[in-house]
Protein backbone atom coordinates (compact mmCIF):
# COMPACT_ATOMS: atom_id res chain seq x y z
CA UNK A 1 130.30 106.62 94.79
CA UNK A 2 129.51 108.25 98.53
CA UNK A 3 126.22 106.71 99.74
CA UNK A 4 124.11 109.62 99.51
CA UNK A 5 125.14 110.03 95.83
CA UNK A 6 123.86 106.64 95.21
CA UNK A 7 120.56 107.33 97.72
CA UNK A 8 119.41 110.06 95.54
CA UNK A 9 120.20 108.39 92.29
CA UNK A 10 117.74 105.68 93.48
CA UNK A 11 114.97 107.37 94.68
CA UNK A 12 115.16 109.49 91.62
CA UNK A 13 114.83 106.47 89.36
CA UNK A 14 111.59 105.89 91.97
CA UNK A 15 110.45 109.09 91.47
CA UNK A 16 110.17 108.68 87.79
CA UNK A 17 108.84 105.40 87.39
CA UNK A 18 105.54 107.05 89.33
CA UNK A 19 105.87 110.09 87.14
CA UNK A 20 105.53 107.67 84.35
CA UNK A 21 102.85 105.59 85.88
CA UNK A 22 100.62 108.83 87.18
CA UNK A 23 101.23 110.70 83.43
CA UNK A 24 99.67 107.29 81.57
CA UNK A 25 97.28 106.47 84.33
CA UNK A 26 99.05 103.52 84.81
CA UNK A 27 99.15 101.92 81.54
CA UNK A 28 103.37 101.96 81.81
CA UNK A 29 104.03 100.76 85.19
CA UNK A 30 106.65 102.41 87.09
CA UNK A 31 107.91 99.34 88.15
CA UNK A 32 108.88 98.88 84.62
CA UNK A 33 109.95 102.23 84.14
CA UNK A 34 112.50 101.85 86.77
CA UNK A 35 113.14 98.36 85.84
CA UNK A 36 114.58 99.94 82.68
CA UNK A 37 116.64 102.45 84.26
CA UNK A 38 118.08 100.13 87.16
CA UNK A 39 118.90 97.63 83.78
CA UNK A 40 120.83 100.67 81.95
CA UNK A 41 122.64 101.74 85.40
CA UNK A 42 123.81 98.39 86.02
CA UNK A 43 125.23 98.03 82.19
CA UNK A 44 126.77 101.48 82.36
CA UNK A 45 128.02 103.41 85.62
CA UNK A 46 126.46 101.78 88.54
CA UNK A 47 128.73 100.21 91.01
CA UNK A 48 127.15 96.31 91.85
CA UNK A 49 126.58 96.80 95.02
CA UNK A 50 124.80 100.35 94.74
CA UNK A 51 121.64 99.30 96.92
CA UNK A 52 123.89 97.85 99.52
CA UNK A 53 125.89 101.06 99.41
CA UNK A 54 122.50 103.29 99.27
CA UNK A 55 121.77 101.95 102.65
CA UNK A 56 119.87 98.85 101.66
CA UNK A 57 121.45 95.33 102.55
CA UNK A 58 120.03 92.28 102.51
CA UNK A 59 119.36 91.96 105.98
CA UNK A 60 117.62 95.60 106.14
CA UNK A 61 115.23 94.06 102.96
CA UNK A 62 114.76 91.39 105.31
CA UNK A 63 113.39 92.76 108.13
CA UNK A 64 110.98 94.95 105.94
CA UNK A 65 110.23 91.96 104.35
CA UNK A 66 108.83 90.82 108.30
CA UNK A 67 107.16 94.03 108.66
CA UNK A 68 105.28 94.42 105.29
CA UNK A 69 103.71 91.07 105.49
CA UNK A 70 102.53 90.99 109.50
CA UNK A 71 101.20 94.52 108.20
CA UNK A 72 99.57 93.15 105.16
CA UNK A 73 97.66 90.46 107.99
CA UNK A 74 96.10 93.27 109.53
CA UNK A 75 93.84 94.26 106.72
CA UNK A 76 92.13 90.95 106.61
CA UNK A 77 89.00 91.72 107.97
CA UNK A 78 86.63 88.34 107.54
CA UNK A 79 83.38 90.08 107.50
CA UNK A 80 84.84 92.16 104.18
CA UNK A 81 85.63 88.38 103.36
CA UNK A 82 82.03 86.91 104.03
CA UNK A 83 80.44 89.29 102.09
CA UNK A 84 82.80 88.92 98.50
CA UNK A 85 82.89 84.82 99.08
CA UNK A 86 81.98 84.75 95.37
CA UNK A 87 84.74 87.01 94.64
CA UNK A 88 87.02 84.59 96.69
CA UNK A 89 86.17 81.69 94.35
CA UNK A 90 86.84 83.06 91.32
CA UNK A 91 90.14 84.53 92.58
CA UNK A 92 91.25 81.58 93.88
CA UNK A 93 89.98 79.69 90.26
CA UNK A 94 91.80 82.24 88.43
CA UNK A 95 95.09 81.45 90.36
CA UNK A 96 93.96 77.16 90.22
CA UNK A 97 93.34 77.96 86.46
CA UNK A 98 97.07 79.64 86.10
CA UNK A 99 98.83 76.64 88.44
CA UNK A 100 97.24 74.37 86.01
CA UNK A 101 97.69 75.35 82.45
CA UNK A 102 101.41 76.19 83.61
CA UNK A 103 102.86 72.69 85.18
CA UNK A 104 100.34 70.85 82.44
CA UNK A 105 101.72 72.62 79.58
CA UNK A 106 104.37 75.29 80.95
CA UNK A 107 106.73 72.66 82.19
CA UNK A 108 106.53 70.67 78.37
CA UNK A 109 108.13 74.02 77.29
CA UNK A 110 110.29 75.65 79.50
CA UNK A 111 110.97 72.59 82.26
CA UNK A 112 110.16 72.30 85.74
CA UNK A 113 112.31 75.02 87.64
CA UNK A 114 111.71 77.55 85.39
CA UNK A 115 107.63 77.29 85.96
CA UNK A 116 107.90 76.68 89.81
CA UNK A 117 110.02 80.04 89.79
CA UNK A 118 107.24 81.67 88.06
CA UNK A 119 104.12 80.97 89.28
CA UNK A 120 104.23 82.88 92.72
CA UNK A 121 105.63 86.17 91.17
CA UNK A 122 102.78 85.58 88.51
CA UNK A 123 100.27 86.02 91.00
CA UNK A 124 101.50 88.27 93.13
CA UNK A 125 103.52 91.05 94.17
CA UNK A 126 106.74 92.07 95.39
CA UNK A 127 107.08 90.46 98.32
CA UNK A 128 106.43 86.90 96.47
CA UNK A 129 108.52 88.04 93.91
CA UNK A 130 111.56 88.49 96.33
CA UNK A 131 110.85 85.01 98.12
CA UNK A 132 111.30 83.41 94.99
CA UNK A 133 114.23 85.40 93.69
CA UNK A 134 116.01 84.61 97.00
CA UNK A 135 115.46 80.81 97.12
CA UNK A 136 116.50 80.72 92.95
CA UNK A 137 119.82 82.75 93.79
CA UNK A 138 120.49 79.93 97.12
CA UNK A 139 119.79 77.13 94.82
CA UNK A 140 122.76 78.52 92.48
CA UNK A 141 119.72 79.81 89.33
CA UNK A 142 121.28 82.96 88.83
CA UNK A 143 119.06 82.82 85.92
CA UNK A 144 115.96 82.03 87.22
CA UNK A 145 116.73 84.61 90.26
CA UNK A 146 116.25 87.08 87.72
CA UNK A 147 113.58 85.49 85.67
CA UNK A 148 111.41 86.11 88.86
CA UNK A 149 111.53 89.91 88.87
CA UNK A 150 111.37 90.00 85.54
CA UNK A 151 108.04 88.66 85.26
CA UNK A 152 107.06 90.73 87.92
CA UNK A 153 107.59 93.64 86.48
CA UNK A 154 106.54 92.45 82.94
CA UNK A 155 102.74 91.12 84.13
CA UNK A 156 101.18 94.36 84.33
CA UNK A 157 101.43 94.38 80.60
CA UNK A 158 99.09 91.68 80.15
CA UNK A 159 96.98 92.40 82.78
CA UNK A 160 96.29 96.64 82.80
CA UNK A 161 94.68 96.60 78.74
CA UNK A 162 92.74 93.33 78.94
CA UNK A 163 90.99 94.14 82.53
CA UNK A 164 90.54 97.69 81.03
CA UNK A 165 88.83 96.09 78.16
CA UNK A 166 86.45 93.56 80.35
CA UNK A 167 85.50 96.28 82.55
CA UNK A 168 84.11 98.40 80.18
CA UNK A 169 81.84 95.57 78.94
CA UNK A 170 80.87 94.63 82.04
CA UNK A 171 80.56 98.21 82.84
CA UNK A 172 78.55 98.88 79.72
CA UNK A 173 76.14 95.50 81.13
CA UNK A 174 75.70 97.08 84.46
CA UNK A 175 74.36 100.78 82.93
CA UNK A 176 72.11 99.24 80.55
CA UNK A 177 70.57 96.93 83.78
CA UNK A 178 70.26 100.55 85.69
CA UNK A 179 68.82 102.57 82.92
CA UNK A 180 66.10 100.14 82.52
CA UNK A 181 65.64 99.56 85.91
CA UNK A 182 67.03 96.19 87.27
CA UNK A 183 69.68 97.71 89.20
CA UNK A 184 68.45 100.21 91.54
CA UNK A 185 68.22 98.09 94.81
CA UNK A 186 71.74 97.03 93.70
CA UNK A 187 73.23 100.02 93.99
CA UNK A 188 71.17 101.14 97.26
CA UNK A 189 72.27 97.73 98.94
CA UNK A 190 76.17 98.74 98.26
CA UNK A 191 76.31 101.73 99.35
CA UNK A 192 74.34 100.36 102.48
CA UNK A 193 77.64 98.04 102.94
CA UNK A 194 79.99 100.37 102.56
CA UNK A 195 78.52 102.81 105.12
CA UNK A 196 78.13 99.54 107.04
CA UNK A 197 81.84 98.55 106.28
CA UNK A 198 82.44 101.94 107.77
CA UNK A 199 80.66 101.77 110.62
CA UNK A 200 82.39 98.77 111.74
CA UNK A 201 86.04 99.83 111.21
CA UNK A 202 85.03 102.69 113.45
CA UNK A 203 85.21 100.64 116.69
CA UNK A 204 87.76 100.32 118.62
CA UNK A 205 90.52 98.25 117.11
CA UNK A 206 93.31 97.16 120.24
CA UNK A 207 90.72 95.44 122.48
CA UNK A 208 93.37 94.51 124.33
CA UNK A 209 94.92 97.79 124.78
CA UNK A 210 91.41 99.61 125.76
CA UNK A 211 92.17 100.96 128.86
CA UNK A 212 95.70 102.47 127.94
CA UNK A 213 95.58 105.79 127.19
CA UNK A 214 96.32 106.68 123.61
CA UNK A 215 99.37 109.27 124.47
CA UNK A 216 101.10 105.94 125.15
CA UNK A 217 100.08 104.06 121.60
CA UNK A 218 103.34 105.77 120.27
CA UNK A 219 104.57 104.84 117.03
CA UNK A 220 107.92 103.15 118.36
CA UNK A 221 104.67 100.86 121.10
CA UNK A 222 103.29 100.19 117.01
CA UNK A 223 106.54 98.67 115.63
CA UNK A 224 107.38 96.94 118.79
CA UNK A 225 103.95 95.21 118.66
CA UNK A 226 104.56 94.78 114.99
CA UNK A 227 107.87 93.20 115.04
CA UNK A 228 106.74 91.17 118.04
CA UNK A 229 104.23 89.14 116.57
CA UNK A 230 106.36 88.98 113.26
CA UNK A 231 109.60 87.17 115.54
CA UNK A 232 106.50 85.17 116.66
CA UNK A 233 105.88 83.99 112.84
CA UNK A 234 109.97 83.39 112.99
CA UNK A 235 109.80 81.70 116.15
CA UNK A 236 107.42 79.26 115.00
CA UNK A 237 108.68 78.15 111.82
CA UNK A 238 111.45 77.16 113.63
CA UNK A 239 110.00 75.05 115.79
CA UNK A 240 108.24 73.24 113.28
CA UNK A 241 111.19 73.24 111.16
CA UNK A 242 112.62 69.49 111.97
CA UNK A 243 109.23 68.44 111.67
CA UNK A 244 107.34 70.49 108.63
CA UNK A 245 108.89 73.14 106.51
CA UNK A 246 106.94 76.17 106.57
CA UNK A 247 108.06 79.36 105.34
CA UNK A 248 108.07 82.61 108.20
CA UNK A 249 106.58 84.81 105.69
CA UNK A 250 103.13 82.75 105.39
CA UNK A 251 102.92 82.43 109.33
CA UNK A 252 103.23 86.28 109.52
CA UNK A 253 100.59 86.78 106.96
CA UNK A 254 98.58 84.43 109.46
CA UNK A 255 99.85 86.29 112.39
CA UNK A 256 98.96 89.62 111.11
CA UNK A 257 95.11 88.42 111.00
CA UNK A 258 94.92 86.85 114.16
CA UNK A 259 96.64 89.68 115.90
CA UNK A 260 94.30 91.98 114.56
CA UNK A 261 91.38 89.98 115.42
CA UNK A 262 92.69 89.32 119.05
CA UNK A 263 92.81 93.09 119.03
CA UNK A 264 96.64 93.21 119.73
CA UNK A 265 97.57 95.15 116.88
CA UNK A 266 95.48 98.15 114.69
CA UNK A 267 94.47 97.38 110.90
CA UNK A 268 97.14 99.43 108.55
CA UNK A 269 99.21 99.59 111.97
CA UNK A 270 102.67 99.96 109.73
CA UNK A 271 101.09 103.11 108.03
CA UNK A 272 99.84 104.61 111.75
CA UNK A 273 103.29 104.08 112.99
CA UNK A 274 104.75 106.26 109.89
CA UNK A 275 106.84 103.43 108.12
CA UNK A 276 105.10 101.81 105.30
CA UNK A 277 106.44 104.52 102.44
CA UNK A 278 110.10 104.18 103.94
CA UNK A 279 109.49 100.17 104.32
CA UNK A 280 108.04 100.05 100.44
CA UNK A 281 111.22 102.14 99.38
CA UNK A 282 113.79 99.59 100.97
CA UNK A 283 111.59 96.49 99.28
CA UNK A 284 111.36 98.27 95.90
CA UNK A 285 115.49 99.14 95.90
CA UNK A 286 116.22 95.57 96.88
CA UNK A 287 114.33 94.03 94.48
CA UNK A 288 115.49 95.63 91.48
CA UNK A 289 118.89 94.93 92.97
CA UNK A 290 118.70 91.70 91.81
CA UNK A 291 118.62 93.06 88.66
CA UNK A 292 122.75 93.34 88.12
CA UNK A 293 122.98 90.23 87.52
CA UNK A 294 120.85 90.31 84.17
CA UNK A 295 123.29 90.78 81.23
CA UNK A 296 122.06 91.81 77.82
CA UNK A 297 122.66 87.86 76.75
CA UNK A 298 120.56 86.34 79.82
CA UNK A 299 117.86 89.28 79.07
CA UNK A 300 117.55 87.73 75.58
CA UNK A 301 117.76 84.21 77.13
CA UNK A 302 114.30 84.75 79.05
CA UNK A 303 112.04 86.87 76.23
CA UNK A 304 110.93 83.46 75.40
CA UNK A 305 110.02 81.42 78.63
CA UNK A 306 108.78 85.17 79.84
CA UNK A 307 105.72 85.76 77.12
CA UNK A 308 104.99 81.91 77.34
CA UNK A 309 104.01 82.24 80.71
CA UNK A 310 102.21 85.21 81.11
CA UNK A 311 100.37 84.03 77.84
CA UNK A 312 99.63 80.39 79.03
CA UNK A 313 98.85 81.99 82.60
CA UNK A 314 95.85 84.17 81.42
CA UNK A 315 94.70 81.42 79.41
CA UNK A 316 94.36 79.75 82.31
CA UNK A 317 93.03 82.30 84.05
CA UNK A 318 90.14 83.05 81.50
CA UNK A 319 89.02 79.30 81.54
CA UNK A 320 88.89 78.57 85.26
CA UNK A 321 87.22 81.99 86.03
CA UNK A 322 84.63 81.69 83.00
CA UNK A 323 84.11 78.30 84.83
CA UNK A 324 83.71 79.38 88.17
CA UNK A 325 81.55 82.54 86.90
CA UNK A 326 79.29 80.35 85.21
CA UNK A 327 78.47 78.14 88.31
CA UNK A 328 78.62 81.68 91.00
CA UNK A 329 75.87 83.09 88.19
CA UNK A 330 78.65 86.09 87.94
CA UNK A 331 78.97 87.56 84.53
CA UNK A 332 82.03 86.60 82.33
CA UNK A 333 83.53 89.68 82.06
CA UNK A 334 83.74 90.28 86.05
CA UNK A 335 85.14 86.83 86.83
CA UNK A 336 87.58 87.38 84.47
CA UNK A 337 88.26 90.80 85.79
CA UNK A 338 88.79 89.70 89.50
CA UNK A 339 90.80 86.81 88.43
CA UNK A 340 93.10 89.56 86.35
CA UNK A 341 93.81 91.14 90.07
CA UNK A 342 96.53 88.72 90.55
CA UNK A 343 98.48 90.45 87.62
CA UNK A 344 98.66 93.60 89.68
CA UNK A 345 96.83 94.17 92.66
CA UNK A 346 96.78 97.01 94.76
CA UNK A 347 96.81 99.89 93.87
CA UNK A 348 96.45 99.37 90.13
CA UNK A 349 92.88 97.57 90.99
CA UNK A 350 90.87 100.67 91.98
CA UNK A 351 93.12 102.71 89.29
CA UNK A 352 91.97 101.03 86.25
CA UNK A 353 88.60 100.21 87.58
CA UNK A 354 87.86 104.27 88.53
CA UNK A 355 89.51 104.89 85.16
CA UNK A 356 86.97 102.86 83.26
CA UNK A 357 84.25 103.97 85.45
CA UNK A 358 85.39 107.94 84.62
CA UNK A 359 84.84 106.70 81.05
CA UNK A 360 81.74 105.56 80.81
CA UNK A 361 79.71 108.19 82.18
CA UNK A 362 79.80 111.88 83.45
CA UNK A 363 76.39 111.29 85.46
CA UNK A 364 76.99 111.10 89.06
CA UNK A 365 74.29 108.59 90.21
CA UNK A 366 75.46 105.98 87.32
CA UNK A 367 79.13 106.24 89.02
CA UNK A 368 78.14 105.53 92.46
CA UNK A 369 75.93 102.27 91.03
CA UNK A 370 78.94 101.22 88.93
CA UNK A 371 81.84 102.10 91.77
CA UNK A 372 79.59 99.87 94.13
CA UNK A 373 79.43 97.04 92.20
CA UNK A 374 82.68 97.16 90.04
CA UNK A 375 84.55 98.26 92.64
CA UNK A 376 84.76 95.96 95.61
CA UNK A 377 85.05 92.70 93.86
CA UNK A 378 87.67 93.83 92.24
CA UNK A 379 89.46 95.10 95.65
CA UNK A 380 89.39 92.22 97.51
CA UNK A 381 90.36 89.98 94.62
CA UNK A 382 93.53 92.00 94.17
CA UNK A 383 93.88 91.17 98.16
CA UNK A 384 93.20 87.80 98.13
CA UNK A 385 95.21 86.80 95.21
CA UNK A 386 98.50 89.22 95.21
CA UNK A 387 98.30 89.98 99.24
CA UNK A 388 97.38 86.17 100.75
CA UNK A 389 97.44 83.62 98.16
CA UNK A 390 100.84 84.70 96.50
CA UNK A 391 102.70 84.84 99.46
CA UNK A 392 101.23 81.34 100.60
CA UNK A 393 102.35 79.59 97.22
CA UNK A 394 106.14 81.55 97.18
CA UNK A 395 106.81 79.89 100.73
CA UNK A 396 105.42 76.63 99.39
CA UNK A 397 106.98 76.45 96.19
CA UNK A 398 110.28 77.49 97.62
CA UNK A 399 110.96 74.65 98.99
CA UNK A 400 110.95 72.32 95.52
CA UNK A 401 113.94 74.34 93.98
């Protein structure tokens, strides 16, 4: 197969997992969609190394890996942070709730490995999802290498109908508060903090960069800053190496933000420098190249240990997050909601909440109070857990396989 044969057969498989995803508003992901197809290539006509071939090795994945994750630092902003500290809490229950129920009950089931391996991809998204593939596939799990994606691309069934279905409760709860009148001062306060939110990303962003004209800020000046701080991240972790294991990927997450603060790099600054779509393309191909390796028998193997642990994980998840609701004085149905975030995150957060929003009313007014109080609790949970949190536990649970 020539390698632009095999380039086009992957994007199109791309290209219709988001047809797929955009025609059911999300309630099929695409990354199961293609999941499916790469799954049926690999057990019909698809040479093994097809992502390789496409243009994709490992150590292209790699350095997008570097990229993505100094990129995702820079849209920490800790006043957004301040503000949802509620939201934080439960989030981080949600994901306590999940770690929980799994190595107190999970590891009974389906043994130690096989729930260390499945946490991180659990709560998050790709990028913990590859970390943990990786490190399975180097400690010789071919199994478990798989197992990881798998329930990657499997959580978004649990997760897109039940947060549908707590949303429009809480939803419902929030429009019978504002037609009798509690809510009004809610809704004028959030869209005071989003216009305030606004104000403030106005600024200037490269403080440090101020007086350099911006005919010089040219997008190859954004990826060298970029890749700068994330060898910085690499650079580090092995220095500490002999004396504390800590993976690159968390210290460019932590990078990312303190760059941005120090005003060294722009928030978004892989989007501005015209790479994040070609950098999610690379990440997306290699992941679901570790898919070859899944035969129809292994497939089989994991149905079990899969459902268990998205089932015993949003167990978990209610009970913590009802918990931590309860003391935050947040209703039920939100916690539970913002603690769903780590099934899915971004962008499938503000899809299903504007969805349910869409739903329950056609007046105006009543969708700007329910957008401003649905809506960014629900955002920066999906940050928190998938974008931070995730990431954190893949590089720490790594290192026990």
């Amino acid at each position: 197969m020539s390698q632009m044969l095999a380039l086009v057969i992957l994007l199109l498989i791309l290209f219709i997992g988001d047809l797929v995803a955009v025609r059911t508003k999300a309630w099929v992901p695409s990354i199961f969609v293609c999941a499916v197809l790469f799954l049926l290539g690999y057990w019909t006509f698809f040479p093994q190394d097809i992502v390789a071939l496409a243009g994709v090795p490992p150590v292209v994945a790699t350095m997008m890996m570097y990229l993505l994750i100094t990129n995702m630092g820079t849209l920490l902003s800790l006043q957004e942070l301040k503000n949802q500290w509620k939201t934080i809490i439960i989030a981080l229950s949600g994901i306590l709730g999940i770690i929980a129920l799994l190595f107190g009950v999970g590891t009974l089931l389906f043994g130690f490995e096989t729930i260390v391996v499945a946490i991180p991809p659990l709560v998050g998204g790709v990028v913990s999802a590859l970390i943990m593939s990786e490190g399975a596939k180097e400690a010789g799990l071919a199994t478990l290498s798989v197992f990881a994606i798998v329930i990657y691309v499997m959580q978004g069934f649990a997760g897109y109908p039940i947060t549908s279905i707590v949303l429009k409760k809480e939803g419902k709860r929030l429009l019978q508060q504002y037609r009798s009148g509690q809510l009004a001062m809610t809704a004028q306060e959030g869209a005071a903090a989003e216009v305030a939110a606004a104000t403030a990303v106005a600024k200037p962003e490269l403080k440090l960069f101020k007086n350099m004209p911006e005919k010089y800020n040219t997008d190859f000046f954004k990826f060298l800053r970029l890749a700068l701080v994330a060898y910085l991240a690499y650079l580090t972790s092995t220095l500490l190496a002999p004396i504390v294991s800590i993976s690159p990927f968390v210290l460019c997450l932590l990078y990312g933000v303190i760059a941005t603060s120090a005003g060294f790099l722009e928030k978004q600054v892989l989007q501005k420098a015209n790479g994040f779509g070609f950098a999610i393309m690379a990440l997306m191909l290699f992941i679901f190249d570790g898919l070859k390796q899944a035969t129809p028998s292994m497939m089989l193997e994991i149905i079990y240990p899969l459902v268990g642990v998205i089932v015993l994980g949003v167990i978990g998840m209610y009970i913590f997050s009802f918990i931590a609701g309860k003391l935050l004085k947040v209703s039920k149905e939100m916690a539970f909601a913002v603690s769903l975030t780590a099934l899915y995150g971004f962008p499938a957060d503000y899809i299903i909440t504007n969805e349910v929003i869409k739903s329950l009313t056609e007046d105006e007014k009543e969708r700007e109070m329910l957008t401003s109080n649905m809506l960014p609790p629900m955002l920066v949970g999906g940050f928190i857990t998938v974008t931070m949190v995730s990431v954190i536990l893949a590089g720490i649970f790594v290192g026990f396989l």
